[in-house]
Protein backbone atom coordinates (compact mmCIF):
# COMPACT_ATOMS: atom_id res chain seq x y z
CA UNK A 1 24.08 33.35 -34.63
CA UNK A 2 23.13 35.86 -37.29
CA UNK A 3 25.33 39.14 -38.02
CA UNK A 4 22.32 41.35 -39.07
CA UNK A 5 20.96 43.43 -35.66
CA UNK A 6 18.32 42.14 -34.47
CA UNK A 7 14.74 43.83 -33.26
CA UNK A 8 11.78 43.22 -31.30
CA UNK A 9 8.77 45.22 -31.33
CA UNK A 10 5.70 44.27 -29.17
CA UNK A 11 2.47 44.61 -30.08
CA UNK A 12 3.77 45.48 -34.17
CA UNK A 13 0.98 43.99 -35.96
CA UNK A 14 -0.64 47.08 -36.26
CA UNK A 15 -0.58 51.30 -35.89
CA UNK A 16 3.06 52.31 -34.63
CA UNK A 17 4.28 48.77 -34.19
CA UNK A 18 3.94 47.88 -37.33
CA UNK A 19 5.54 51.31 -38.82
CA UNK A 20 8.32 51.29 -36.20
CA UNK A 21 9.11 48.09 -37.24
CA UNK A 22 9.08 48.68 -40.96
CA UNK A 23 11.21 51.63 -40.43
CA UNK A 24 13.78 49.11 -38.80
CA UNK A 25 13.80 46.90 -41.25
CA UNK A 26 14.66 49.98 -43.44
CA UNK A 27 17.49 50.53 -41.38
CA UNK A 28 18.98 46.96 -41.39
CA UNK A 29 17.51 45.33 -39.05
CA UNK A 30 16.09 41.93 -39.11
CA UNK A 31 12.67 42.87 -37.00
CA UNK A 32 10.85 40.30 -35.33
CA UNK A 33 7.02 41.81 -35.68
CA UNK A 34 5.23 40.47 -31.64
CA UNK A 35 1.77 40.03 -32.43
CA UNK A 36 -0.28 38.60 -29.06
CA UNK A 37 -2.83 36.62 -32.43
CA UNK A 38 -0.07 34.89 -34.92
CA UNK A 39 -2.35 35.14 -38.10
CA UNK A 40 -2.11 38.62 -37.72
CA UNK A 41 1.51 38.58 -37.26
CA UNK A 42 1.87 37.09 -40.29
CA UNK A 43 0.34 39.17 -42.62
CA UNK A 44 1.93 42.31 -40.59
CA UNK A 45 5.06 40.81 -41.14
CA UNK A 46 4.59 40.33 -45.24
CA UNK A 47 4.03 44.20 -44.83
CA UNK A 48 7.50 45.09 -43.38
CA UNK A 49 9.31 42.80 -45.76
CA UNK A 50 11.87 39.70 -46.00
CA UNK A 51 13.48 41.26 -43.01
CA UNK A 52 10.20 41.20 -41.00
CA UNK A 53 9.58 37.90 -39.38
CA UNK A 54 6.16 37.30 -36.91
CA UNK A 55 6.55 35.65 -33.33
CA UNK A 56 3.26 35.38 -31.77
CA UNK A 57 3.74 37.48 -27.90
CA UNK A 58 1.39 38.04 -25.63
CA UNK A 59 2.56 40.17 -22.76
CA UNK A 60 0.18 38.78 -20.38
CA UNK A 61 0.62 35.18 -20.89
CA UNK A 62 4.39 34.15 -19.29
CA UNK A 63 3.92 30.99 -21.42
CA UNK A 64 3.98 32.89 -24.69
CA UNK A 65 7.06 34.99 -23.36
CA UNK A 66 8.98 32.36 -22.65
CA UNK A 67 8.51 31.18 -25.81
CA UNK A 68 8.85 33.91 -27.97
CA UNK A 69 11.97 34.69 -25.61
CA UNK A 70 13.83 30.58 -26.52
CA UNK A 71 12.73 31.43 -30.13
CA UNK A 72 14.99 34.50 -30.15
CA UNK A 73 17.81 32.81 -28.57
CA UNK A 74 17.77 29.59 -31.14
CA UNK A 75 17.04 30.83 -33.64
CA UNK A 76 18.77 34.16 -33.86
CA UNK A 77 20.96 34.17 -31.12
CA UNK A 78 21.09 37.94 -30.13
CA UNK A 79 18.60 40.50 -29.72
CA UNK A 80 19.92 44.12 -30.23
CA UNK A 81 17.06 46.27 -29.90
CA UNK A 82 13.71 45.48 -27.77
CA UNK A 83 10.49 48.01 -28.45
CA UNK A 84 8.11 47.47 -25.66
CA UNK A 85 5.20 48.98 -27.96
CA UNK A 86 2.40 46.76 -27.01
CA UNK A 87 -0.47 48.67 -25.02
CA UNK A 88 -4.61 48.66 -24.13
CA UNK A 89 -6.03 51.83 -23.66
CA UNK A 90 -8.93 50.44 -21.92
CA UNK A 91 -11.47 47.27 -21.80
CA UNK A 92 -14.85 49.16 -20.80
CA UNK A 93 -15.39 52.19 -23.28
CA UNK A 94 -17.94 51.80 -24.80
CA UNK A 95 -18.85 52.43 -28.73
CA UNK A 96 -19.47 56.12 -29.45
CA UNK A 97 -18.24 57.29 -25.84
CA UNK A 98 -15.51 59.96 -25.83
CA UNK A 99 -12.46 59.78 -24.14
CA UNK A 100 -13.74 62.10 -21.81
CA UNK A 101 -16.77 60.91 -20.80
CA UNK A 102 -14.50 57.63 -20.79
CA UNK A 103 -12.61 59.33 -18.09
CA UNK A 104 -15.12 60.58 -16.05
CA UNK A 105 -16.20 56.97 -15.05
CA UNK A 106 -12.33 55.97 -14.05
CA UNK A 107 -11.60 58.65 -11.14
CA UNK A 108 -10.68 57.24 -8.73
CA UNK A 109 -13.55 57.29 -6.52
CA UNK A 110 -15.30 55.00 -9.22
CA UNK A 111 -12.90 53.29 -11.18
CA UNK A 112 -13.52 49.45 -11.62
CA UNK A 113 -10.45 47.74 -10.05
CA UNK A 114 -11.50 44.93 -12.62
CA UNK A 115 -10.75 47.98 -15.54
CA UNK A 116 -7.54 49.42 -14.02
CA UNK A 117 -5.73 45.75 -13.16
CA UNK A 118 -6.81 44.49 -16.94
CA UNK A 119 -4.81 47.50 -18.79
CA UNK A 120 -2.16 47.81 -15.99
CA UNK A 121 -1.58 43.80 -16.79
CA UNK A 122 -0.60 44.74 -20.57
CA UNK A 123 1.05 48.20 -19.92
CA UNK A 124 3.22 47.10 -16.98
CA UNK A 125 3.21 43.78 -15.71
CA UNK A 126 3.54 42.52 -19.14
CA UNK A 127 6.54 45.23 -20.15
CA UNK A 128 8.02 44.30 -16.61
CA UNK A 129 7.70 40.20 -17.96
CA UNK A 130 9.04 41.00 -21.34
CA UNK A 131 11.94 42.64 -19.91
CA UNK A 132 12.83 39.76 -17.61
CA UNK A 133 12.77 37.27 -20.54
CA UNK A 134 14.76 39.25 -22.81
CA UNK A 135 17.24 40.34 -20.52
CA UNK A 136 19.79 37.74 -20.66
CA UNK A 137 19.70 37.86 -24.76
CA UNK A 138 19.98 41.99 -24.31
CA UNK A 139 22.91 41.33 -22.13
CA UNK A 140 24.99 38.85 -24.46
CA UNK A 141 24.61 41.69 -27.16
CA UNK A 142 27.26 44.39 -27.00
CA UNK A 143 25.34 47.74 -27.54
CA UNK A 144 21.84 46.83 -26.79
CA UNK A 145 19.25 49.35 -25.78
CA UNK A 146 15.21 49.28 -24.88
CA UNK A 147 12.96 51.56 -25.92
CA UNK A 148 9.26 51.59 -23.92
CA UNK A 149 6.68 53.65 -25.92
CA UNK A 150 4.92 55.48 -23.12
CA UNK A 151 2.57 58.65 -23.10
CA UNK A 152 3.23 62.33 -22.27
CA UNK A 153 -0.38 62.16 -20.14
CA UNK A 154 1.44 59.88 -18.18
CA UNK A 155 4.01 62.90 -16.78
CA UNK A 156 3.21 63.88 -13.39
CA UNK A 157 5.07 67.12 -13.76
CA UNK A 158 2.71 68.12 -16.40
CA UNK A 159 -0.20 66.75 -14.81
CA UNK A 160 0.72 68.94 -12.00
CA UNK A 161 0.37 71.65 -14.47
CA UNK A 162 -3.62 73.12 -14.52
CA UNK A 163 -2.62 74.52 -18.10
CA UNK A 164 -1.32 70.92 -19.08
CA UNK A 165 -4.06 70.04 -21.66
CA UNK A 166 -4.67 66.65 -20.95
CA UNK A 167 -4.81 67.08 -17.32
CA UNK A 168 -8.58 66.57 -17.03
CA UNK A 169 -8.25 62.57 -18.25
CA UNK A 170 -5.14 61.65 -15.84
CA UNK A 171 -6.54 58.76 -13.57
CA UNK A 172 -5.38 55.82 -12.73
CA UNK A 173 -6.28 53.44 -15.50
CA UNK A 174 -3.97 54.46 -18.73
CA UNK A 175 -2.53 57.82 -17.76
CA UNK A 176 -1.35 56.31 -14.76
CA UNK A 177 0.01 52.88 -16.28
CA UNK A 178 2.65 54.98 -18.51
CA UNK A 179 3.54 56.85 -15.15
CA UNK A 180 3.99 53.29 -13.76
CA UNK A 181 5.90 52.38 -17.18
CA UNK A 182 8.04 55.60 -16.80
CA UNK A 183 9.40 54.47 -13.80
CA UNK A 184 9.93 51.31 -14.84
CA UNK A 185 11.83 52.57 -17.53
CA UNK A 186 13.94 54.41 -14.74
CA UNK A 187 14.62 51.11 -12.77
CA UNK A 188 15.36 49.05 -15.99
CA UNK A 189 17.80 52.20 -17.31
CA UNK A 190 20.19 51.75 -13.76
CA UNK A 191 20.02 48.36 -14.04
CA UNK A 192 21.62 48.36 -17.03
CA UNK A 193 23.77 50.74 -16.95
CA UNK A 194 26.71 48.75 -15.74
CA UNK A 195 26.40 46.30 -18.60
CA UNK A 196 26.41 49.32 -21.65
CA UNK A 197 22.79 48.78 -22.53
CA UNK A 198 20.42 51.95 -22.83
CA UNK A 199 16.82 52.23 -21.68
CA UNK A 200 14.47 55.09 -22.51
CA UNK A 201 11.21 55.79 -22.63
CA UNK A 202 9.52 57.60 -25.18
CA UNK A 203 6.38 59.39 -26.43
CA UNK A 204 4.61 58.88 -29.95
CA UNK A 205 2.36 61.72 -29.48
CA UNK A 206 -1.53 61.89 -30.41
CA UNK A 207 -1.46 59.18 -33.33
CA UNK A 208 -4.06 58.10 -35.19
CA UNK A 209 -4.37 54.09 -33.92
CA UNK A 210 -6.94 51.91 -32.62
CA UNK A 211 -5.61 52.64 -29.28
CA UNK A 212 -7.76 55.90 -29.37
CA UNK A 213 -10.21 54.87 -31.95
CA UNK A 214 -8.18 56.42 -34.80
CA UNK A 215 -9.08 59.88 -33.20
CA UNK A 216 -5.59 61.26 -33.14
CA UNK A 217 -3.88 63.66 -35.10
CA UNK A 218 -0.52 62.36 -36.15
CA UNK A 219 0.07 59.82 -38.28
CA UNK A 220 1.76 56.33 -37.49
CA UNK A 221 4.66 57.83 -39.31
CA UNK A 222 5.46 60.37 -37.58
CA UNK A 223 4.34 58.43 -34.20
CA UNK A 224 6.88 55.88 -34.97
CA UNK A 225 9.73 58.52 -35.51
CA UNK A 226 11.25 59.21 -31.95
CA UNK A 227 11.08 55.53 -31.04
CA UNK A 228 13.01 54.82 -34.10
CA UNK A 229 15.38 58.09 -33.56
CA UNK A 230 15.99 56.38 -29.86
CA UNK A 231 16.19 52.62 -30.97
CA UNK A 232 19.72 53.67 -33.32
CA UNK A 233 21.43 56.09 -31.16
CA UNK A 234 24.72 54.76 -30.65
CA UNK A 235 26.53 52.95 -27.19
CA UNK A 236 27.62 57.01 -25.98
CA UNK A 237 23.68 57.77 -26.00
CA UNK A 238 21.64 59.41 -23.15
CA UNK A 239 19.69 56.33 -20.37
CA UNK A 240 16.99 56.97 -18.14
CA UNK A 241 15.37 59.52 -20.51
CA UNK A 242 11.66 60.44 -21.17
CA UNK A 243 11.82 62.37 -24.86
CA UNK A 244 8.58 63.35 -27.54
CA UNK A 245 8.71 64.29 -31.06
CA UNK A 246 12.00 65.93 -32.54
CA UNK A 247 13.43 64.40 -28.91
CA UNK A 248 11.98 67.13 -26.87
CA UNK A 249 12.90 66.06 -23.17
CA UNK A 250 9.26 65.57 -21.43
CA UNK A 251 9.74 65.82 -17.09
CA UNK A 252 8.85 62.58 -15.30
């Protein structure tokens, strides 16, 4: 087993996987860079460095989980950090359409069931099968902690909110799959409480990735910085938590 710490980041072969996992390697870390297409993983992983190493992960295929999970555990032998990054926004937008006339045809009156079980199937069944792999490994590793990269449109409280600016897009495709994440993050954090390791949940903000066609307004540095903030707090940290930029608590 290797001394270095040792990361995992989902879905890092691109946007704020593949900067949060640069900035780990910057830390120390040796970062394993999950890429669901292993060519890709590759040359993401030439990016972040001799510390960056690919391991091909698709969160929707328990084959490739289990795999990537027995490759951790021979050949590093600990996993100290896991970054549940990887994410779909949607499968049925089509080119030119804007997220809000994206929206209109998932409320849920209308939504495809076909739409909302395909990006649910990434965004929490395959975050829920990650974390059952990688628990044993997280457990054998004094000090471990999980960070999911959710959404604030994904916060009922502020979707309760008719000032909340994104509350004309919450439905149940991907708003609704990082309020389903957020509570998994909740389950996973008392859980593991008794065994030391901390879970949180946190959101990038509106960054500029191919999750949203590049049309945010942060960059992928600064949308990598809380999960990166959260992934080295020390064992005395704050669990169960739900924090944005500068870690600004954001309500459930």
């Amino acid at each position: 087993m290797q001394h270095k710490p040792v990361a995992l980041v989902t879905g890092a072969n691109q946007g704020i996987g593949l900067q949060i996992a640069k900035d780990l390697a910057a830390h120390g870390f040796t970062v394993l860079v999950g890429s669901r297409n292993r060519e890709r993983g590759e040359a993401a992983a030439k990016e972040v460095g001799p510390e960056g190493h690919a391991i091909q992960l698709d969160v929707t295929d328990q084959a490739s989980i289990d795999a990537a999970a027995e490759r951790v555990r021979s050949e590093f032998g600990r996993l100290d950090v896991l970054i549940q990054n990887a994410a779909i926004a949607n499968t049925r937008k089509q080119p030119g359409q804007s997220i809000e006339e994206y929206s209109r045809t998932t409320r849920p009156s209308v939504v495809s069931l076909d739409e909302m079980r395909a990006v649910w199937d990434t965004n929490v069944f395959g975050v829920l099968a990650v974390y059952q792999a990688m628990a044993p490994l997280l457990r054998a590793t004094p000090g471990a902690r999980i960070v999911n990269v959710s959404s604030g449109v994904g916060s009922l409280t502020a979707n309760s909110d008719p000032a909340f600016a994104y509350r004309g897009i919450f439905g149940p495709v991907y708003p609704a799959s990082k309020t389903a994440l957020n509570a998994l993050t909740l389950a996973m954090a008392i859980e593991l409480e008794p065994d030391g390791i901390r879970v949180n949940a946190v959101s990038p903000g509106y960054t500029r990735t191919n999750l949203n066609g590049y049309s945010g307004t942060e960059t992928v540095e600064e949308g990598a910085r809380e999960a990166v903030r959260v992934a080295l707090l020390g064992p005395d940290a704050p669990t169960g938590g739900f924090t944005g930029s500068g870690g600004r608590t954001i309500p459930w």
